[in-house]
PDB file of N, CA and C in Angstrom:
ATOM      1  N   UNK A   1     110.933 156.532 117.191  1.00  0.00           N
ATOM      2  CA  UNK A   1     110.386 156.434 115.863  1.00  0.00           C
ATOM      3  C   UNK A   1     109.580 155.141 115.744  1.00  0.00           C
ATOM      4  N   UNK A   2     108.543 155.442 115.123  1.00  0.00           N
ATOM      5  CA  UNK A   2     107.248 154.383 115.378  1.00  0.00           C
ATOM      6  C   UNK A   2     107.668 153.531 113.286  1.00  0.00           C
ATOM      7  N   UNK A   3     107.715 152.231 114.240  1.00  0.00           N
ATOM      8  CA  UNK A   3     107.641 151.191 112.226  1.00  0.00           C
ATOM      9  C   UNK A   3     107.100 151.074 112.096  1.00  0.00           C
ATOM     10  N   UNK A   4     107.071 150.901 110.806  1.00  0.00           N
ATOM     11  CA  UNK A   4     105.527 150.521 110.025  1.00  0.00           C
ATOM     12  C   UNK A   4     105.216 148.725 110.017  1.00  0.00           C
ATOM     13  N   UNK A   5     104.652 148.419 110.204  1.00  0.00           N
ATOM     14  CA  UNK A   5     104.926 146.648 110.531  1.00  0.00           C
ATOM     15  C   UNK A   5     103.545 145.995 109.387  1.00  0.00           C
ATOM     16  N   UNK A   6     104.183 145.682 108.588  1.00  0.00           N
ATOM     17  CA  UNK A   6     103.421 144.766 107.308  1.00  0.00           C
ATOM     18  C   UNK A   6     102.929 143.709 107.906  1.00  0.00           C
ATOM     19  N   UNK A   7     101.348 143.469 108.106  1.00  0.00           N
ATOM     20  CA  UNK A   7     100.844 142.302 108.321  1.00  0.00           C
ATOM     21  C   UNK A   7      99.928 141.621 106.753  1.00  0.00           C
ATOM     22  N   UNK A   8      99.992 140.404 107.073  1.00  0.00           N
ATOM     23  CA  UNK A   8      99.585 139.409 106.042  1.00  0.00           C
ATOM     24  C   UNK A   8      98.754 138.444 106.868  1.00  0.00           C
ATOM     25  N   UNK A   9      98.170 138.202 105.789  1.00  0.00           N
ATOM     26  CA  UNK A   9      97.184 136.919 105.917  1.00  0.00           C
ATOM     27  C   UNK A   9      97.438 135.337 106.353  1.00  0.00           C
ATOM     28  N   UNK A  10      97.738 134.491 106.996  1.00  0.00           N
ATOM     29  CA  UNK A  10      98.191 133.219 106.916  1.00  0.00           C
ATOM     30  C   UNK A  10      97.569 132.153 106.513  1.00  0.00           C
ATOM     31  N   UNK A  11      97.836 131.081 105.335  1.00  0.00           N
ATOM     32  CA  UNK A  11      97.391 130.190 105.474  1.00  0.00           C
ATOM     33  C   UNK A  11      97.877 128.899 106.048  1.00  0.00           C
ATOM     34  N   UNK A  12      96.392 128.291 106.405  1.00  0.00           N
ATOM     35  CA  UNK A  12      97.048 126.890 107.404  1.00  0.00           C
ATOM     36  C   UNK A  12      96.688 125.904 106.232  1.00  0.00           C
ATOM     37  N   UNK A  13      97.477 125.046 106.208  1.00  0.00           N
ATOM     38  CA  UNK A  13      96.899 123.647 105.005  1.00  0.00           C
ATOM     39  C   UNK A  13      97.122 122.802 106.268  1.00  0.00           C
ATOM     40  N   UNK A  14      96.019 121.720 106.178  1.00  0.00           N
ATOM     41  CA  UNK A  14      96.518 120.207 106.685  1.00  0.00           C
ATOM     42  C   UNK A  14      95.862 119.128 106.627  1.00  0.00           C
ATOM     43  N   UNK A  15      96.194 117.810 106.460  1.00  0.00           N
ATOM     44  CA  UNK A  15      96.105 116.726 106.010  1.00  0.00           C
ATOM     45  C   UNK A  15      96.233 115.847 106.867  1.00  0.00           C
ATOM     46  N   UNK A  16      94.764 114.854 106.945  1.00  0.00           N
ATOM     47  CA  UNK A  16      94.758 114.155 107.709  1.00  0.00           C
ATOM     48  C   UNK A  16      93.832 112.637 106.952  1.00  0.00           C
ATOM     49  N   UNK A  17      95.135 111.786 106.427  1.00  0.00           N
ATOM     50  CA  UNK A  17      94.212 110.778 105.697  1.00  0.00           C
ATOM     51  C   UNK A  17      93.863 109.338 106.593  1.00  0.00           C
ATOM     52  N   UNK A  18      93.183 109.158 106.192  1.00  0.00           N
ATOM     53  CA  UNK A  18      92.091 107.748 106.569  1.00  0.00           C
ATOM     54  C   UNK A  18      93.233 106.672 105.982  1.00  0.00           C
ATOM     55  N   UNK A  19      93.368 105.805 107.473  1.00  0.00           N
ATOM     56  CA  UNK A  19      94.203 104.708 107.377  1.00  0.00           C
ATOM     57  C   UNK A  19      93.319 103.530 106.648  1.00  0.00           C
ATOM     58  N   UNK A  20      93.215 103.569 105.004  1.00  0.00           N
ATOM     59  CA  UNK A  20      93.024 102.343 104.718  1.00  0.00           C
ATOM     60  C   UNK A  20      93.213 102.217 103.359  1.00  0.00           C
ATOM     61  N   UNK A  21      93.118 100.907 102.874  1.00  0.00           N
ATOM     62  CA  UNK A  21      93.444 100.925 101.801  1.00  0.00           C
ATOM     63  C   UNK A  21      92.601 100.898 100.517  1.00  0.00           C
ATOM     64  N   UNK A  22      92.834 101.722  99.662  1.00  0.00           N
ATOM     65  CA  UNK A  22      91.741 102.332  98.555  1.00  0.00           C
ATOM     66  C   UNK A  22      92.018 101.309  97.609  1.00  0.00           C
ATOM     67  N   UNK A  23      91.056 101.661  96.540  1.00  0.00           N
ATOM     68  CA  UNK A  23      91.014 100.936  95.149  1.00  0.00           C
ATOM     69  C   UNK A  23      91.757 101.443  94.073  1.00  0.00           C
ATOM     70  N   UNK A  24      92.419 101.247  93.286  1.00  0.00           N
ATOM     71  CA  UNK A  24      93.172 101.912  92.532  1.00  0.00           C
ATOM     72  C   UNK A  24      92.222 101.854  91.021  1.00  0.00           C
ATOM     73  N   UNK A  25      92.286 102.709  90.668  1.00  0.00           N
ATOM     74  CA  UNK A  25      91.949 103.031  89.453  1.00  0.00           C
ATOM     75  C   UNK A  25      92.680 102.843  88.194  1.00  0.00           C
ATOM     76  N   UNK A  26      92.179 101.307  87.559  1.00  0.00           N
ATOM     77  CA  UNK A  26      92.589 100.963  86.463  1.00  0.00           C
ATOM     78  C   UNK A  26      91.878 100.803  84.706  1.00  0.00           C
ATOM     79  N   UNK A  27      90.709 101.752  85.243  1.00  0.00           N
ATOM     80  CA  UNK A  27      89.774 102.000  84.268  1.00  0.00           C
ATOM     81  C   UNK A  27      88.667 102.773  84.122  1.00  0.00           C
ATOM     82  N   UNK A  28      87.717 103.155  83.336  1.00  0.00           N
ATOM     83  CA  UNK A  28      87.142 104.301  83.143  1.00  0.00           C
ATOM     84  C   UNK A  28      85.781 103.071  84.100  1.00  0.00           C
ATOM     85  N   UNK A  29      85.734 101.785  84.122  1.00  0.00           N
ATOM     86  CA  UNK A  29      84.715 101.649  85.012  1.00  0.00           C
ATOM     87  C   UNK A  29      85.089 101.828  86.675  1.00  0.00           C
ATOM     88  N   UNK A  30      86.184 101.011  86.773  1.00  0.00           N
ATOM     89  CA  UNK A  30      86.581 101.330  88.265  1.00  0.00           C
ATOM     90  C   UNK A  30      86.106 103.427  88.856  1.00  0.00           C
ATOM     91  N   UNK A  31      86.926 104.079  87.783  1.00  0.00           N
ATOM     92  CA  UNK A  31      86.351 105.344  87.900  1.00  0.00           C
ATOM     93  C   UNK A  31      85.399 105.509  88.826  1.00  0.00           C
ATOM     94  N   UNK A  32      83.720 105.102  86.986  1.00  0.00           N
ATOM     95  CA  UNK A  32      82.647 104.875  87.506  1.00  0.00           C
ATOM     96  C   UNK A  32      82.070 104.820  89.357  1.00  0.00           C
ATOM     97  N   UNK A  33      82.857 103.106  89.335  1.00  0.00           N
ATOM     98  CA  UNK A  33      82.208 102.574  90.910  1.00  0.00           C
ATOM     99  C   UNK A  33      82.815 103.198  91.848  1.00  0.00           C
ATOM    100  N   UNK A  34      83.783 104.498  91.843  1.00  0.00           N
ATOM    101  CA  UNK A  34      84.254 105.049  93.061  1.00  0.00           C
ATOM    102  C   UNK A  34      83.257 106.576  92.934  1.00  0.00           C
ATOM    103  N   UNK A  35      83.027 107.303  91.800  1.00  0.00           N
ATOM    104  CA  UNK A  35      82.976 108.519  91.786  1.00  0.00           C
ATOM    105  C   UNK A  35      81.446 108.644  91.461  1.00  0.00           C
ATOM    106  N   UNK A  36      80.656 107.595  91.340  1.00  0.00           N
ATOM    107  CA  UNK A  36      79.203 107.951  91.818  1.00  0.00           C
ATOM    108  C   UNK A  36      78.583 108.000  93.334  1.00  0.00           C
ATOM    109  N   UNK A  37      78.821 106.918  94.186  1.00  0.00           N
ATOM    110  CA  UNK A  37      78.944 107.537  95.387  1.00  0.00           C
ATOM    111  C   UNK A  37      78.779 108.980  95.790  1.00  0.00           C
ATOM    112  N   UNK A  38      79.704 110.250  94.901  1.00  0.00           N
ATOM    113  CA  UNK A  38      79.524 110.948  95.933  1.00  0.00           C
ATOM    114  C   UNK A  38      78.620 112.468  94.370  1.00  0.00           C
ATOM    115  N   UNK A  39      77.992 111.669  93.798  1.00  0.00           N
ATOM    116  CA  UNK A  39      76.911 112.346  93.003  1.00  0.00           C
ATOM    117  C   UNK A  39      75.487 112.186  93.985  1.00  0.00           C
ATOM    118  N   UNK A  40      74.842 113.460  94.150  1.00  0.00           N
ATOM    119  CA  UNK A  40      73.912 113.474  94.598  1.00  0.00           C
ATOM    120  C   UNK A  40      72.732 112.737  94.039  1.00  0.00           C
ATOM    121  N   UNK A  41      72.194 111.440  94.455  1.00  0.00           N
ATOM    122  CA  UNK A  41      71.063 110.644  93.557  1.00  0.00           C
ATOM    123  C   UNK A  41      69.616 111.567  93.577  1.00  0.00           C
ATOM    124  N   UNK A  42      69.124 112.359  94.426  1.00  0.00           N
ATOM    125  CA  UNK A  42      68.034 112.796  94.609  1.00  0.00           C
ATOM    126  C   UNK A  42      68.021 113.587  93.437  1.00  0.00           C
ATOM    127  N   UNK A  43      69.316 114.352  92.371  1.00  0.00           N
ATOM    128  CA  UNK A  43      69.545 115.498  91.666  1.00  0.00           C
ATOM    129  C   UNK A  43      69.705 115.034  90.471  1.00  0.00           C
ATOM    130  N   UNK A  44      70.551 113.649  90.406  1.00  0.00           N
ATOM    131  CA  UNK A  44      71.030 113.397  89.116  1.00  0.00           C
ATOM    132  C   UNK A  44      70.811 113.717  87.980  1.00  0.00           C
ATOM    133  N   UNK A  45      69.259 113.401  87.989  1.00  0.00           N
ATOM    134  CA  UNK A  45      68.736 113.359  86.870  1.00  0.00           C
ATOM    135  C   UNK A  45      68.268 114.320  86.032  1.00  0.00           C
ATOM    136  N   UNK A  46      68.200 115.265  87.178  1.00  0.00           N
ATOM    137  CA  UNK A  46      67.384 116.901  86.680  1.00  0.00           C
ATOM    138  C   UNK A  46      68.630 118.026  87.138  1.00  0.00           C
ATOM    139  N   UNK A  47      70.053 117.910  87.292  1.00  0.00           N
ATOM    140  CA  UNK A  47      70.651 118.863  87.695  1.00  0.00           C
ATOM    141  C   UNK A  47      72.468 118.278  87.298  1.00  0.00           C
ATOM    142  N   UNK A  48      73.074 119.467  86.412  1.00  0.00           N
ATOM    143  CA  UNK A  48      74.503 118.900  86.899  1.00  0.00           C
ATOM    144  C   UNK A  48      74.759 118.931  87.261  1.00  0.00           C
ATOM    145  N   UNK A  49      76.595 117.854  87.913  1.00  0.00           N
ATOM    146  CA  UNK A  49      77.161 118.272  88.758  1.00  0.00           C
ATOM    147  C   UNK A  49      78.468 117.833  88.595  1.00  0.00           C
ATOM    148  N   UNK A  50      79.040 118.120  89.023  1.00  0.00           N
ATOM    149  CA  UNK A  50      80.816 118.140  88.657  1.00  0.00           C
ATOM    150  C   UNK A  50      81.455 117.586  90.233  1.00  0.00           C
ATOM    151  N   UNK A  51      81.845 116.162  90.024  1.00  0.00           N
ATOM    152  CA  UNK A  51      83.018 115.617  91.120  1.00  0.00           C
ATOM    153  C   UNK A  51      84.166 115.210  90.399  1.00  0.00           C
ATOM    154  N   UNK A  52      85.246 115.564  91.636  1.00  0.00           N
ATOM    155  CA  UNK A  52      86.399 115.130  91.063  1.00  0.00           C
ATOM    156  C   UNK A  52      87.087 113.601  92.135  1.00  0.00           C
ATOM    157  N   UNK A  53      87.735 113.082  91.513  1.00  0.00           N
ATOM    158  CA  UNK A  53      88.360 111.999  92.444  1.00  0.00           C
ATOM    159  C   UNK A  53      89.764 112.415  92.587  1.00  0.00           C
ATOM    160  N   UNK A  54      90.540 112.472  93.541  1.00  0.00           N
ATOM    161  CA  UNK A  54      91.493 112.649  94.088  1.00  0.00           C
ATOM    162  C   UNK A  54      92.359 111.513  94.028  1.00  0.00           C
ATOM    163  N   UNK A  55      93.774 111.273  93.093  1.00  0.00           N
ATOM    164  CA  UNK A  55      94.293 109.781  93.371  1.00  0.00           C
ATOM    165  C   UNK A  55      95.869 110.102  94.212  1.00  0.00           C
ATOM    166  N   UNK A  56      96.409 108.820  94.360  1.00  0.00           N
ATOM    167  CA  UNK A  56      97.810 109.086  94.903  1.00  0.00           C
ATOM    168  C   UNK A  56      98.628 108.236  93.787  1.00  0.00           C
ATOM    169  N   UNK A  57      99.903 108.232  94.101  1.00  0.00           N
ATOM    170  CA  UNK A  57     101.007 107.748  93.131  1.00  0.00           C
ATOM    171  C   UNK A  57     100.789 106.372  92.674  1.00  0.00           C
ATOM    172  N   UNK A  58      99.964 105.552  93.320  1.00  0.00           N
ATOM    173  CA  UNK A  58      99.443 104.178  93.002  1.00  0.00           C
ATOM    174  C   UNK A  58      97.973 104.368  92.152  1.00  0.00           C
ATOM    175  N   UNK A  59      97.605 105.632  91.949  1.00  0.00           N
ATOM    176  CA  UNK A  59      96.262 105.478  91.383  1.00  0.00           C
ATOM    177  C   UNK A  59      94.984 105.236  92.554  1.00  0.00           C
ATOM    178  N   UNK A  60      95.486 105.127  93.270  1.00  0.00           N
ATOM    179  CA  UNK A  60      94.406 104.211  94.616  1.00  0.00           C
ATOM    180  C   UNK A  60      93.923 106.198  94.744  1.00  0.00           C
ATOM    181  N   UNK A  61      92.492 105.966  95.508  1.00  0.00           N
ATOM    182  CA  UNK A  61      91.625 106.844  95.345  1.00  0.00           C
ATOM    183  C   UNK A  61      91.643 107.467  96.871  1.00  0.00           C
ATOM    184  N   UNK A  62      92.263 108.516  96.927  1.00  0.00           N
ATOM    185  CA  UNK A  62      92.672 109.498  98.286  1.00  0.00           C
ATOM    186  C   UNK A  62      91.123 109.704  98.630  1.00  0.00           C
ATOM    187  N   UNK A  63      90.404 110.322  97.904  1.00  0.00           N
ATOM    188  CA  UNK A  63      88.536 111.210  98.474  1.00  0.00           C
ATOM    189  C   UNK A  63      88.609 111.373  97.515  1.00  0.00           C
ATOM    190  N   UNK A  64      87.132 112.133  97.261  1.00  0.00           N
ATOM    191  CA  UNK A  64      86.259 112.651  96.433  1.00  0.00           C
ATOM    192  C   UNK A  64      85.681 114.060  96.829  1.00  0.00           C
ATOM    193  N   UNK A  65      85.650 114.906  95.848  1.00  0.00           N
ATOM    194  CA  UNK A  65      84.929 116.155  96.065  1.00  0.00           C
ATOM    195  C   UNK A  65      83.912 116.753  95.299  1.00  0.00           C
ATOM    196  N   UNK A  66      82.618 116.419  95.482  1.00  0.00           N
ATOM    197  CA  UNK A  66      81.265 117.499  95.146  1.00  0.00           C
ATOM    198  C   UNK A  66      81.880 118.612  94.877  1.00  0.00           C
ATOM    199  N   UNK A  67      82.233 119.265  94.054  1.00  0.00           N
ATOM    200  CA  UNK A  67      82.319 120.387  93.528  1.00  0.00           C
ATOM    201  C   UNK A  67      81.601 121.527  93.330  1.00  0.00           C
ATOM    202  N   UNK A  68      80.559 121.264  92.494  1.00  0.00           N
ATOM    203  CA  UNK A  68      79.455 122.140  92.087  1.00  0.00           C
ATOM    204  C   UNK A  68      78.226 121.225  91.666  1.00  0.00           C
ATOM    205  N   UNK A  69      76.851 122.038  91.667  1.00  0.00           N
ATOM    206  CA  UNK A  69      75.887 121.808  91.544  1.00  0.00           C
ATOM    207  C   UNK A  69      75.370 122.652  90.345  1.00  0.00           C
ATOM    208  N   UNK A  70      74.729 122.584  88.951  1.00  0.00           N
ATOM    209  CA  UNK A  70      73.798 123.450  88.323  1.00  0.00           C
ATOM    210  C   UNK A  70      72.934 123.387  87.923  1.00  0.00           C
ATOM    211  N   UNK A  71      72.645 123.814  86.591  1.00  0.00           N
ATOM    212  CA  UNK A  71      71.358 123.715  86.677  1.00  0.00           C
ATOM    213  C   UNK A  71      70.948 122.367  85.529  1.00  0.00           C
ATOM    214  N   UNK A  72      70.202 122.577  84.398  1.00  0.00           N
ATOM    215  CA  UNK A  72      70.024 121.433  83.436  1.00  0.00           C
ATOM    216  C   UNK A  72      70.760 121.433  82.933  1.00  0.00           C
ATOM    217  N   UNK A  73      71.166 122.279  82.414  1.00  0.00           N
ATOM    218  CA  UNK A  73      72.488 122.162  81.475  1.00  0.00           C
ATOM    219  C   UNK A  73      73.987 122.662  81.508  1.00  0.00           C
ATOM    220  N   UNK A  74      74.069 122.867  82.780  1.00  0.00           N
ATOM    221  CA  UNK A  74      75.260 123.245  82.723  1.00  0.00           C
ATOM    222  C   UNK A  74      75.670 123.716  84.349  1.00  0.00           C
ATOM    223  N   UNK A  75      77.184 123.173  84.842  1.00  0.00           N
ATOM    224  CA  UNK A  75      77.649 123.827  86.125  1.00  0.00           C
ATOM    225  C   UNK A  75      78.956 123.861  86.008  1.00  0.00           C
ATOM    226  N   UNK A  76      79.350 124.978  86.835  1.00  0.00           N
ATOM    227  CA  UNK A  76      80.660 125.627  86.791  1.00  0.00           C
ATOM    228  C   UNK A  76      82.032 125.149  87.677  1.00  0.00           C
ATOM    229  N   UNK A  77      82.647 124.760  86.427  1.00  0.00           N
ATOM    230  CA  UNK A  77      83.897 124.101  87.455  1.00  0.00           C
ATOM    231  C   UNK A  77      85.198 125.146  87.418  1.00  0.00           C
ATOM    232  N   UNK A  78      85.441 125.118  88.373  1.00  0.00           N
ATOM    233  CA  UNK A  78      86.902 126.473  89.088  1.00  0.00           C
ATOM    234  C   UNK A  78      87.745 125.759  89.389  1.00  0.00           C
ATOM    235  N   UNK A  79      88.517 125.995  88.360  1.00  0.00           N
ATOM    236  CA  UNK A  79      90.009 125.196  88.466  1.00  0.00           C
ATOM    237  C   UNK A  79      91.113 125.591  89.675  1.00  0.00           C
ATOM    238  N   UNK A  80      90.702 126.783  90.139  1.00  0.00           N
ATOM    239  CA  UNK A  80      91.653 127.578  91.370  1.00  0.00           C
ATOM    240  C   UNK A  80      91.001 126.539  92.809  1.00  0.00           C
ATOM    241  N   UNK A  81      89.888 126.042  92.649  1.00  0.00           N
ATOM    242  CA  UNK A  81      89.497 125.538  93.872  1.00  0.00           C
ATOM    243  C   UNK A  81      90.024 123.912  93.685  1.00  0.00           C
ATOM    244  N   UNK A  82      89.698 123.062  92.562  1.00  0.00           N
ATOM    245  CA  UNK A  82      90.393 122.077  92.291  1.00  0.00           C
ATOM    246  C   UNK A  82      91.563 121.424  92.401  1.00  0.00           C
ATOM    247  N   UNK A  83      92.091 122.383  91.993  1.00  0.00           N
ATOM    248  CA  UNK A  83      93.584 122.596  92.045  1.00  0.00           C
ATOM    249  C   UNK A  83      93.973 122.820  93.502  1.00  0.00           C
ATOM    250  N   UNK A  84      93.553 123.213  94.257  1.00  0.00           N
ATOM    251  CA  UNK A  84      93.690 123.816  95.674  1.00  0.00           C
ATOM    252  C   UNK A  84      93.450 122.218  96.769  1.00  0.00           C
ATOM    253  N   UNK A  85      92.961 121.970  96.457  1.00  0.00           N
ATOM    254  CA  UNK A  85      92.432 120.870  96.990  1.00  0.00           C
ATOM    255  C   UNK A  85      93.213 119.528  96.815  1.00  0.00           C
ATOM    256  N   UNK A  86      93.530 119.306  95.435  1.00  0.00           N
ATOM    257  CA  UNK A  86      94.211 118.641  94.696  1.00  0.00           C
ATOM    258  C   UNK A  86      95.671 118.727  95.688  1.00  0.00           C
ATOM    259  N   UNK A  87      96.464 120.100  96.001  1.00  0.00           N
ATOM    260  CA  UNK A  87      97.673 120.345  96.789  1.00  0.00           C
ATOM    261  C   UNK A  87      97.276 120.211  97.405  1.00  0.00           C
ATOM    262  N   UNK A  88      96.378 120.456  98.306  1.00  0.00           N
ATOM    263  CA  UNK A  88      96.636 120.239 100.230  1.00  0.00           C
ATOM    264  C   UNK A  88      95.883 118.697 100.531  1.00  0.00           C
ATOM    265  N   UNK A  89      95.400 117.929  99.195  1.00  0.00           N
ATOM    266  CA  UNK A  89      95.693 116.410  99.884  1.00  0.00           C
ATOM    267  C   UNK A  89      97.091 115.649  99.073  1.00  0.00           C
ATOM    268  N   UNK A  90      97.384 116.095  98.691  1.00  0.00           N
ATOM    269  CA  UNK A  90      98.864 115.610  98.212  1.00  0.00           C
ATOM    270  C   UNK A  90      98.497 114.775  97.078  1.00  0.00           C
ATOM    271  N   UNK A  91      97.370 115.385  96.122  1.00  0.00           N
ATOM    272  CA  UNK A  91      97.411 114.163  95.152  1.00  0.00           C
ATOM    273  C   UNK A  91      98.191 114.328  93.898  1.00  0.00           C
ATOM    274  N   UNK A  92      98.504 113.158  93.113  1.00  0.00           N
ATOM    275  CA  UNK A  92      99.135 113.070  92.115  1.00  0.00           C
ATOM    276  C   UNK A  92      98.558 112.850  90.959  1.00  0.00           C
ATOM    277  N   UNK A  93      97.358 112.639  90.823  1.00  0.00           N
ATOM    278  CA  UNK A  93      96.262 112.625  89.768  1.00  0.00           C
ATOM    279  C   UNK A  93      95.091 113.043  90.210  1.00  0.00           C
ATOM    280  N   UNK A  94      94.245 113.567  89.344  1.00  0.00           N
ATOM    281  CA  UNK A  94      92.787 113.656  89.229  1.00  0.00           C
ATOM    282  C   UNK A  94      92.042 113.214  88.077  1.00  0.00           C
ATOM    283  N   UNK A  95      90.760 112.572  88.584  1.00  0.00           N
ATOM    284  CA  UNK A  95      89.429 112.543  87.951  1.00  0.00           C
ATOM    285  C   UNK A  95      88.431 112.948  87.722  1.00  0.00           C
ATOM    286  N   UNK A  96      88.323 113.622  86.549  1.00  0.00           N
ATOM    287  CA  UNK A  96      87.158 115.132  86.573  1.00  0.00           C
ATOM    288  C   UNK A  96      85.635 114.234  86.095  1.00  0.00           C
ATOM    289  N   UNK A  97      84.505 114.762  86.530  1.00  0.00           N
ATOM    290  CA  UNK A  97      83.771 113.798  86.234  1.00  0.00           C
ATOM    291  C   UNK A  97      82.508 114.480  86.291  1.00  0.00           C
ATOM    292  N   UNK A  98      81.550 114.366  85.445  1.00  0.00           N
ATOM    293  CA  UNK A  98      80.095 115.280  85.621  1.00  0.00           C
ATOM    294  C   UNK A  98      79.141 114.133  84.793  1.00  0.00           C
ATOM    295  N   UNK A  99      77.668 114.452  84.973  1.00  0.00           N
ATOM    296  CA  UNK A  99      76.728 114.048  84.400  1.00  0.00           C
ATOM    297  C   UNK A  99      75.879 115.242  83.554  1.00  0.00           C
ATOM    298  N   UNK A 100      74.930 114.442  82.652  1.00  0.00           N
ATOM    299  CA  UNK A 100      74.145 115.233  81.675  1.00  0.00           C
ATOM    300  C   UNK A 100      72.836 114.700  82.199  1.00  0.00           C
ATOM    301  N   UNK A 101      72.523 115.175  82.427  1.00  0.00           N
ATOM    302  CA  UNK A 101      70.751 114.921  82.930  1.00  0.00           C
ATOM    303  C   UNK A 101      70.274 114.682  81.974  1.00  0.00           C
ATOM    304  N   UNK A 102      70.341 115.813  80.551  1.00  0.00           N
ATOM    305  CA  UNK A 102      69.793 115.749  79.678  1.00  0.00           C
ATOM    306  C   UNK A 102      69.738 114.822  78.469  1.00  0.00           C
ATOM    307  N   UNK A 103      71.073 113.832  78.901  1.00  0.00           N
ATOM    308  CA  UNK A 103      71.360 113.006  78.038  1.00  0.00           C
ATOM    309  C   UNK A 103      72.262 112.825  77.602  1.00  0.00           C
TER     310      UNK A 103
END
């Protein structure tokens, strides 16, 4: 007699952080000087975009993630991918962060 054998999908998570020591985030400027860096300057001005900063239990700043790109007025942030990201670097806070081109 032949089984029926249930296969599934696997996921792999893994984490591999950079031995050094970050800045901790103790204000909406510190923010600022970590989470422009990774805004595209060529776009800024004519395009949104949505990064988030990644922190750990000290506030100190794990990475950063480019998220999305749109258009003048508006780009789409997905909390399932955020969030996803957020778990498989082990962070304990986030910093959501976008610009207005338009002003």
């Amino acid at each position: 007699m032949q089984q029926n054998l249930l296969t599934m999908n696997e996921i792999t998570v893994q984490y591999k952080p950079i031995k050094t020591k970050q800045q901790a985030i103790k204000s909406s400027l510190n923010a600022f000087e970590n989470v422009i860096s990774f805004f595209d300057n060529n776009t800024i001005q004519m395009q949104e975009q949505f990064v988030i900063l990644y922190l750990n239990n000290s506030n100190e700043v794990i990475g950063g993630y480019r998220h999305s790109s749109g258009g003048i007025t508006g780009t789409v942030a997905d909390i399932r991918i955020i969030l996803s990201v957020a778990l498989k670097v082990l962070a304990t806070g986030i910093v959501l962060c976008h610009n207005h081109p338009s002003g």
